[in-house]
Every structure is written in C-alpha cells, then in structure tokens.
Protein backbone atom coordinates (compact mmCIF):
# COMPACT_ATOMS: atom_id res chain seq x y z
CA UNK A 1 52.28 23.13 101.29
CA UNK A 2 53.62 20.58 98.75
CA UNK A 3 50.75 19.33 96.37
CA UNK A 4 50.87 17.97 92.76
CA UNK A 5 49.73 19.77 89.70
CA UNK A 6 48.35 18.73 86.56
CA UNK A 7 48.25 21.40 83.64
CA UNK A 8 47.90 24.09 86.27
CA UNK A 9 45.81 22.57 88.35
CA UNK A 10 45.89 20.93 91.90
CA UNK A 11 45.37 17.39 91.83
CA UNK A 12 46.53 16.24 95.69
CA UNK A 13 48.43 17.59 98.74
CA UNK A 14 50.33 16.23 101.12
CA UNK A 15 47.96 17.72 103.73
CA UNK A 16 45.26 15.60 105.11
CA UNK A 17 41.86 16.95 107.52
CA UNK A 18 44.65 20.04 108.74
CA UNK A 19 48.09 21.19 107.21
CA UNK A 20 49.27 19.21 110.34
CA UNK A 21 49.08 16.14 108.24
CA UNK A 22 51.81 15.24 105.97
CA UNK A 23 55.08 16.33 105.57
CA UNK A 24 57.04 18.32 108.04
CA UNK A 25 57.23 22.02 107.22
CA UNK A 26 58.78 25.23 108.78
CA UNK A 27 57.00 25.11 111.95
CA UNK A 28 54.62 22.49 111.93
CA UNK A 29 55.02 18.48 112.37
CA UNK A 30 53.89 16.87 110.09
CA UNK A 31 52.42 13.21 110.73
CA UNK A 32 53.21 12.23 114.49
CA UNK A 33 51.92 9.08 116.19
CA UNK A 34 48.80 9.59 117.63
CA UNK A 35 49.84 8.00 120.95
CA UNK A 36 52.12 10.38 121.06
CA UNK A 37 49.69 12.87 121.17
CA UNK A 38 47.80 11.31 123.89
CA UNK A 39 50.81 11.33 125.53
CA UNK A 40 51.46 14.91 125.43
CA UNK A 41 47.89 15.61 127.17
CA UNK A 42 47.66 12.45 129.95
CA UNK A 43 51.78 12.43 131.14
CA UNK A 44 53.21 15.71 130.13
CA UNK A 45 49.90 17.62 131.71
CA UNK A 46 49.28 19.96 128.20
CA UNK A 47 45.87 21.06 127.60
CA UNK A 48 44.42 20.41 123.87
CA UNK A 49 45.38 24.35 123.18
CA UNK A 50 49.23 24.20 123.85
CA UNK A 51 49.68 21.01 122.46
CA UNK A 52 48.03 23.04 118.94
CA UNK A 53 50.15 25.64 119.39
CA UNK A 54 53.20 23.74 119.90
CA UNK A 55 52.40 21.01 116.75
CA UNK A 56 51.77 23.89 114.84
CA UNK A 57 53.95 26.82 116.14
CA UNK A 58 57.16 25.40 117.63
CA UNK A 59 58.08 22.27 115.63
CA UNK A 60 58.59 21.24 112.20
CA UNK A 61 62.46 22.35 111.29
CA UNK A 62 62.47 24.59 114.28
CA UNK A 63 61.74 21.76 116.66
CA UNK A 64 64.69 19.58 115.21
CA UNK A 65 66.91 22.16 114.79
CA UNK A 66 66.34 23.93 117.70
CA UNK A 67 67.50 27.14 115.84
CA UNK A 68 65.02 28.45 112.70
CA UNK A 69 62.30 27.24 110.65
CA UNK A 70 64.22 28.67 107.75
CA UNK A 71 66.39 25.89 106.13
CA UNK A 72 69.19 28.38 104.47
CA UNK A 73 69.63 28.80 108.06
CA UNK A 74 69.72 25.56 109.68
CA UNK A 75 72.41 24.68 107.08
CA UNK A 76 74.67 28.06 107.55
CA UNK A 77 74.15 26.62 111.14
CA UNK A 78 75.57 23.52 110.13
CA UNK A 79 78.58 24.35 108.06
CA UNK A 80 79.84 26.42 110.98
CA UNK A 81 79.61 23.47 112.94
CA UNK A 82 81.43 21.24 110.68
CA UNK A 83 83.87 24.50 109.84
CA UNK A 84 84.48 24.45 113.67
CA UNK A 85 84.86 20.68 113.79
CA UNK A 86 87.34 20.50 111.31
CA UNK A 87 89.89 23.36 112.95
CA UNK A 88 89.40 21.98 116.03
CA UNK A 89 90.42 18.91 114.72
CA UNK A 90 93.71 20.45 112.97
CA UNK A 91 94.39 22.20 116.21
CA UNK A 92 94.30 18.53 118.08
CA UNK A 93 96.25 17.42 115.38
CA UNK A 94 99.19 19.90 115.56
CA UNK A 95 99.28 20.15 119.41
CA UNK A 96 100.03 16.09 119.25
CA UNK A 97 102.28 16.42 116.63
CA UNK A 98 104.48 19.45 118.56
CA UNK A 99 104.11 17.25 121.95
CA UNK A 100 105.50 14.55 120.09
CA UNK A 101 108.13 16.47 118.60
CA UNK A 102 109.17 17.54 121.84
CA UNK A 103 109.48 13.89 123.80
C-alpha cells in the first residue's frame, strides 16, 4: 500500500476507511465513482458480496489488463505486442514493395 514515511515512521496512506480507497493496486480498484457502484448492484443485478469480491479480487491492473496483476508482466505483454506490430508492419511493407515491383 503506498504511504509516506517520516524518519521511519508512517505519516499517511493512500488508503482511506478500506485499502479499496486510493490508488489502484494489483487487484484492487482503487477510488471508483460511487454511482458506479450503485450501478453495479441496481442494473447489472450483483449482490453487495460479488461486487467486494470483484473491487477487490478481479480489478486493479488485472481488470485493465485483462492478463496479470503483476506489472513485469503486463509490460512483457506489451512489448510482444508492439514486437508483433512492428514485423507485421515490415511484412506489409515488403509485400507492397514486391507487388509494386512486379506491376
């Protein structure tokens, strides 16, 4: 949980009545919209204990990403992607240039 520290000592956190509050971690939210809450229980039909499992459980990093709560990871994740991105790109590239080369 981030918090500050003065001469060894904690001082303030970024978590407010729950570690929900705050900043977004591994797993858990963070700060979210209250209404959005609400909507969660009236529209979306979850009861009070999914919704805490999910806010604390299933989102954080690993909601946005989709892949881990670990951000070593999520970025591994995302240098393949833009590894991937950039030969597919070269491929595009040279299959224009050879169609060209052959009109």
């Amino acid at each position: 949980m981030p918090s500050a520290a003065q001469g060894g000592v904690c001082i303030d956190t970024s978590m407010g009545f729950t570690p929900l509050d705050g900043l977004m971690m591994g797993t858990r939210s963070g700060s979210v919209d209250p209404g959005l809450l609400l909507h969660f229980l009236r529209r979306r039909g979850l009861d009070a204990a999914h919704l805490d499992h999910v806010l604390n459980h299933e989102s954080g990093l690993l909601g946005v990403s989709q892949r881990s709560s670990d951000m070593r990871e999520v970025l591994a994740a995302a240098r393949i992607l833009v590894i991937a991105t950039r030969e597919d790109l070269t491929i595009l590239r040279e299959t224009r240039r050879v169609r060209a080369q052959r009109s």
